[in-house]
Protein backbone atom coordinates (compact mmCIF):
# COMPACT_ATOMS: atom_id res chain seq x y z
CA UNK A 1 134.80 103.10 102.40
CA UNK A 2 131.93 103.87 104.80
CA UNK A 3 128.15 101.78 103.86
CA UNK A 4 125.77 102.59 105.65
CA UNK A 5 122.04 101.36 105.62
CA UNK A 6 120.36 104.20 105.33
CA UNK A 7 116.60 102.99 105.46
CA UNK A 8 114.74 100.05 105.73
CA UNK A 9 111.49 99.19 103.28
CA UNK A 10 109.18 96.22 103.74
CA UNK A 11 105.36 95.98 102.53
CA UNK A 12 103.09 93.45 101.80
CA UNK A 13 101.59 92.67 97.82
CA UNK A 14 99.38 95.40 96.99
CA UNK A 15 96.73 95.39 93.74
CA UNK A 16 95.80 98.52 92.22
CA UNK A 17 94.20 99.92 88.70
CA UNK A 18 91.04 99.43 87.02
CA UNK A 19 90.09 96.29 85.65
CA UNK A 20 88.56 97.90 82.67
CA UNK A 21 91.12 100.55 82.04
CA UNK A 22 91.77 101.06 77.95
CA UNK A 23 95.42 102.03 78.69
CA UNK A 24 97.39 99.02 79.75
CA UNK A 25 99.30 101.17 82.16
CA UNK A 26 96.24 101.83 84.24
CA UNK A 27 95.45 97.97 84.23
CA UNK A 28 94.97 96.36 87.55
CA UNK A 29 98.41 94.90 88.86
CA UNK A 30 99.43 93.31 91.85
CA UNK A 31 102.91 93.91 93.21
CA UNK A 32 105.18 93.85 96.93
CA UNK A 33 107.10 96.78 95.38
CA UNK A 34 105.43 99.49 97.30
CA UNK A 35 107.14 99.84 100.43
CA UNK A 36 107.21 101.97 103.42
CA UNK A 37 110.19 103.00 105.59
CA UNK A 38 110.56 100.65 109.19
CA UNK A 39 112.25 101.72 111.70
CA UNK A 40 114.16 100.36 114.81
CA UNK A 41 115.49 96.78 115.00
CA UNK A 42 114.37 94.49 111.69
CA UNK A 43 114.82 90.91 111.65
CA UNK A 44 116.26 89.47 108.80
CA UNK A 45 115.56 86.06 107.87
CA UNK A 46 116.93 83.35 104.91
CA UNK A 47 113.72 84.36 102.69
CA UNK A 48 113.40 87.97 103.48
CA UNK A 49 112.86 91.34 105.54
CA UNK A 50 110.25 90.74 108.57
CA UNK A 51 107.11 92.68 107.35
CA UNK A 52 108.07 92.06 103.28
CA UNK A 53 106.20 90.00 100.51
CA UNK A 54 106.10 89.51 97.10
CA UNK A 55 103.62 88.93 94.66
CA UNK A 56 105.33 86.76 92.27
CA UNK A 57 107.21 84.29 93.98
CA UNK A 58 108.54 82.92 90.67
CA UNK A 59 110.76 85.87 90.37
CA UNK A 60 111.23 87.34 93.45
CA UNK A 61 111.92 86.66 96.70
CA UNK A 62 113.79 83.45 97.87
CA UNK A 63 117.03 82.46 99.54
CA UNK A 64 119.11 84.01 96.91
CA UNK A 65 116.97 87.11 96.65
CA UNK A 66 116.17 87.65 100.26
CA UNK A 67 117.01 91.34 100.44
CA UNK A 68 116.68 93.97 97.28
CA UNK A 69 119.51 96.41 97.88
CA UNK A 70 119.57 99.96 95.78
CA UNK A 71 122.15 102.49 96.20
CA UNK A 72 120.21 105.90 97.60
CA UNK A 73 122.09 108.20 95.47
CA UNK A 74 121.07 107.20 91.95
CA UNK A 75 117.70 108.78 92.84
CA UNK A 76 119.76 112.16 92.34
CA UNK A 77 120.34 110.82 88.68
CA UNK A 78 116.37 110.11 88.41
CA UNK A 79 115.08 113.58 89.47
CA UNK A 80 118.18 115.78 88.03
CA UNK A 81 119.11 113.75 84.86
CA UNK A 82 115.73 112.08 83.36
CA UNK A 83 113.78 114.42 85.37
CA UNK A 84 111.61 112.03 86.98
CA UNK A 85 111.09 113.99 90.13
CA UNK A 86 108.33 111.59 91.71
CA UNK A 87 110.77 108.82 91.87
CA UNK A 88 111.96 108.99 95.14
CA UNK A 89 114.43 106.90 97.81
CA UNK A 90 112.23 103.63 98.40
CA UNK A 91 110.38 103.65 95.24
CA UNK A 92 112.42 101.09 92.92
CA UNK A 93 110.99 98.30 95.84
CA UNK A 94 114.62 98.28 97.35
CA UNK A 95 114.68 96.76 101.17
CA UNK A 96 118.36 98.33 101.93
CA UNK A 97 118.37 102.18 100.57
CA UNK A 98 122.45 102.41 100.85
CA UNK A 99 125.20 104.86 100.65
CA UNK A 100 128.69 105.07 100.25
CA UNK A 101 128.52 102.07 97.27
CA UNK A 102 127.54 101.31 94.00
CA UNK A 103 127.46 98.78 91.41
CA UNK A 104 130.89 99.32 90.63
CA UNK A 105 132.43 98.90 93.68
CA UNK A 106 130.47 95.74 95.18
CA UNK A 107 131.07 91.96 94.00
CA UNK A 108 129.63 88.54 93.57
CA UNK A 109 130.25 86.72 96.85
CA UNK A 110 131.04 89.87 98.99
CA UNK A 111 130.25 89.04 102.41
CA UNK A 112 129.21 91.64 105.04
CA UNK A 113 128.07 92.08 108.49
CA UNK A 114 124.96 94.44 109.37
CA UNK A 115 124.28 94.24 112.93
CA UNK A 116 123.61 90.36 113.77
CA UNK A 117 122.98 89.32 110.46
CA UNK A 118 125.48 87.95 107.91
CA UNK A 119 124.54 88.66 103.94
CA UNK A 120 126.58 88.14 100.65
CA UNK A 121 125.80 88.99 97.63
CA UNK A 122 124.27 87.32 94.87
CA UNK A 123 123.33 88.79 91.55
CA UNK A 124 122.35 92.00 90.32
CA UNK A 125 118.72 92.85 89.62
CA UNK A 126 117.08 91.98 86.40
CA UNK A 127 114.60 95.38 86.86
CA UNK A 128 110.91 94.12 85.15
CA UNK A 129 108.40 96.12 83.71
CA UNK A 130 106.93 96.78 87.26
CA UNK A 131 108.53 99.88 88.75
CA UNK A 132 107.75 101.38 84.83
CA UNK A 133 103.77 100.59 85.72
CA UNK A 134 104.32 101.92 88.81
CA UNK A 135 105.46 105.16 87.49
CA UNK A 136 103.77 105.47 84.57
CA UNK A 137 107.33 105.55 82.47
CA UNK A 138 106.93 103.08 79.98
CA UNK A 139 110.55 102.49 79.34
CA UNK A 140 111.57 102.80 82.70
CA UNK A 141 112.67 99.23 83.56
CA UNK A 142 114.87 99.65 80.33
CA UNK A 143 116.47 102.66 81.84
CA UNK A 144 117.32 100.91 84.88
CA UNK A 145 118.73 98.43 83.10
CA UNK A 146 121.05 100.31 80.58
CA UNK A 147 122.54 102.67 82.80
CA UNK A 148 123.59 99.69 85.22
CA UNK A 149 121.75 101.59 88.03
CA UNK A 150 120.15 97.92 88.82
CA UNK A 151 120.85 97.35 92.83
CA UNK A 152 121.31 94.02 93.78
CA UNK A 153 120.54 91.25 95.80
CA UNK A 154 121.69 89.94 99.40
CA UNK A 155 121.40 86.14 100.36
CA UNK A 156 121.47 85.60 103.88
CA UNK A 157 124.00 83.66 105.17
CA UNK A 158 123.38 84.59 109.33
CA UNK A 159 119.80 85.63 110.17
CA UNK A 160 119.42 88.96 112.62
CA UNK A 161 118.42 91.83 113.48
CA UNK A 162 119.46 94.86 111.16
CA UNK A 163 118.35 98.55 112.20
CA UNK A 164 118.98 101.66 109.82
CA UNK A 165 121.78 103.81 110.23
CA UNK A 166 124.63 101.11 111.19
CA UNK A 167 127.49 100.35 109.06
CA UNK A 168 128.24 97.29 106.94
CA UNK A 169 131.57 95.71 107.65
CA UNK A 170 133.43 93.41 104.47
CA UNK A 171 134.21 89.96 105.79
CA UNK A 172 135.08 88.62 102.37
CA UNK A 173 135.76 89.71 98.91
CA UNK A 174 135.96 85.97 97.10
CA UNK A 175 135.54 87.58 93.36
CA UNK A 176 136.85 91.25 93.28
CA UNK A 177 136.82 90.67 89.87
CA UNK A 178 133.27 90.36 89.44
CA UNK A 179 131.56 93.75 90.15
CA UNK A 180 127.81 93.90 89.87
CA UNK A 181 128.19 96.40 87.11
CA UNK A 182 130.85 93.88 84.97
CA UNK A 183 128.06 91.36 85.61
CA UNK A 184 125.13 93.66 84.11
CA UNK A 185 127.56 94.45 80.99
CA UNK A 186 128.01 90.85 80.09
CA UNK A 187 124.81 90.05 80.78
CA UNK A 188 122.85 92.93 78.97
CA UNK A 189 125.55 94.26 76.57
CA UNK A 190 128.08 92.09 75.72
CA UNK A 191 125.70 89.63 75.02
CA UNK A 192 127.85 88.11 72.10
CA UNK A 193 131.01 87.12 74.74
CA UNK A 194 130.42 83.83 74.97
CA UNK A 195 133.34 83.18 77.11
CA UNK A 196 133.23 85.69 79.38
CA UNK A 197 129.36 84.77 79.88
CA UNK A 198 130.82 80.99 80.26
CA UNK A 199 133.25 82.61 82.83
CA UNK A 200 130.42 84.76 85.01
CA UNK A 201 127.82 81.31 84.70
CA UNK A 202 130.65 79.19 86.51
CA UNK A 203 131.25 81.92 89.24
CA UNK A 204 130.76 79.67 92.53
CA UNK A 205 128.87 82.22 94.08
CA UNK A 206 126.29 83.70 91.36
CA UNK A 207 122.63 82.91 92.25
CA UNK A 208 121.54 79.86 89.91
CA UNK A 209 118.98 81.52 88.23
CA UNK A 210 121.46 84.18 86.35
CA UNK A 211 123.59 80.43 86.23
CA UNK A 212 121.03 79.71 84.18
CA UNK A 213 120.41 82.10 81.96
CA UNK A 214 124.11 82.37 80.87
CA UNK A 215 124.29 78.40 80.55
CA UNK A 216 121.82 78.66 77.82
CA UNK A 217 123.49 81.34 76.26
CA UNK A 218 126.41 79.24 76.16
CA UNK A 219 124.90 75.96 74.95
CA UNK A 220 122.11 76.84 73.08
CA UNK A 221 122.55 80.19 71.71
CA UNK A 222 119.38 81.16 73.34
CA UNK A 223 118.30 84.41 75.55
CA UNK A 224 115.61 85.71 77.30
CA UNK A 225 112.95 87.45 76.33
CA UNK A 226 114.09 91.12 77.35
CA UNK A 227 110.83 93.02 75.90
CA UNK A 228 109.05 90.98 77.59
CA UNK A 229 110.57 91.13 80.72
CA UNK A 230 110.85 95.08 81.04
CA UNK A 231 107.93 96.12 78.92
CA UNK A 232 105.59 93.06 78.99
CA UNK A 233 101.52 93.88 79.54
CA UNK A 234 102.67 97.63 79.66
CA UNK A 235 101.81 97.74 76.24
């Protein structure tokens, strides 16, 4: 299986809206996910993509969510199946636009090489209500989320320089078992498995946050907020 990076995003936290906008969707926001294609060697560091920011640091951004990955061919499923035709490669914030995978074919813990640097993969992306503001698609970030078209994360394990158009090469497969997409079913439908969510939270390699998340699903009986986290001041 060939996967390539295709392109390379970065950009800086951005506000825009009107403060006094009626419509909550037309509320000023501040967000790093509007990015613009870089080109030519990009150094990758243990934080993130030379050139990249985020707004909220709380939830996004990090060691263990260094690089936002999307697979470039579920924008064909955005402008042909929901018809959103303004959604284009680069605009769910992703840092790696990639072909040749998906969610169901990359794991927890893979390890690749792409050009110097050294990444492995971490968790899949919780999408929040920001590429829906961004779009004006209220339910967007739900979308994402129940049709598993997510992306995920990269923690880098060797900073280096990256460049579009090279190929990632597998060094290690730890948890074959654990695709992204298994992760996003147990975490967003088969929310009632306690076992298998015990199993996924004590994966050596998930990033602690999700570790978290299951751990008081486990214990407590207790889960996140999900309106909140895809809709939230959209409404």
């Amino acid at each position: 299986m060939d996967i390539v990076l295709n392109k390379i995003f970065v950009g800086k936290p951005k506000t825009v809206g009107n403060k006094e906008a009626k419509e909550p969707m037309d509320r000023e926001w501040t967000s790093g996910i509007f990015k613009e294609p870089i080109h030519g060697p990009v150094w990758v560091s243990k934080t993130n993509v030379a050139g990249d920011g985020q707004a909220d640091l709380k939830n996004h951004g990090g060691p263990e969510k260094a690089v936002f990955a999307y697979p470039s061919n579920h924008y064909t499923y955005w402008q042909e199946k929901e018809n959103f035709t303004n959604i284009v490669i680069g605009g769910m914030g992703e840092n790696f636009s990639i072909e040749g995978i998906g969610e169901a074919d990359i794991c927890i813990g893979d390890t690749y090489q792409i050009g110097e640097a050294i990444v492995q993969v971490s968790q899949p992306r919780q999408p929040c209500w920001k590429p829906a503001r961004r779009f004006k698609i209220k339910n967007l970030a739900l979308l994402i989320q129940d049709t598993g078209r997510t992306g995920w994360y990269f923690r880098v394990l060797q900073e280096g320089y990256v460049e579009e158009g090279k190929s990632f090469r597998l060094l290690e497969r730890p948890y074959p078992e654990w695709t992204i997409a298994k992760c996003n079913y147990i975490m967003h439908v088969d929310r009632e498995n306690i076992e298998k969510s015990r199993e996924l939270a004590n994966n050596a390699l998930l990033a602690s946050n999700w570790k978290k998340t299951l751990t008081k699903r486990v214990e407590k009986g207790e889960s996140s907020n999900v309106r909140k986290r895809v809709i939230g001041p959209n409404e």
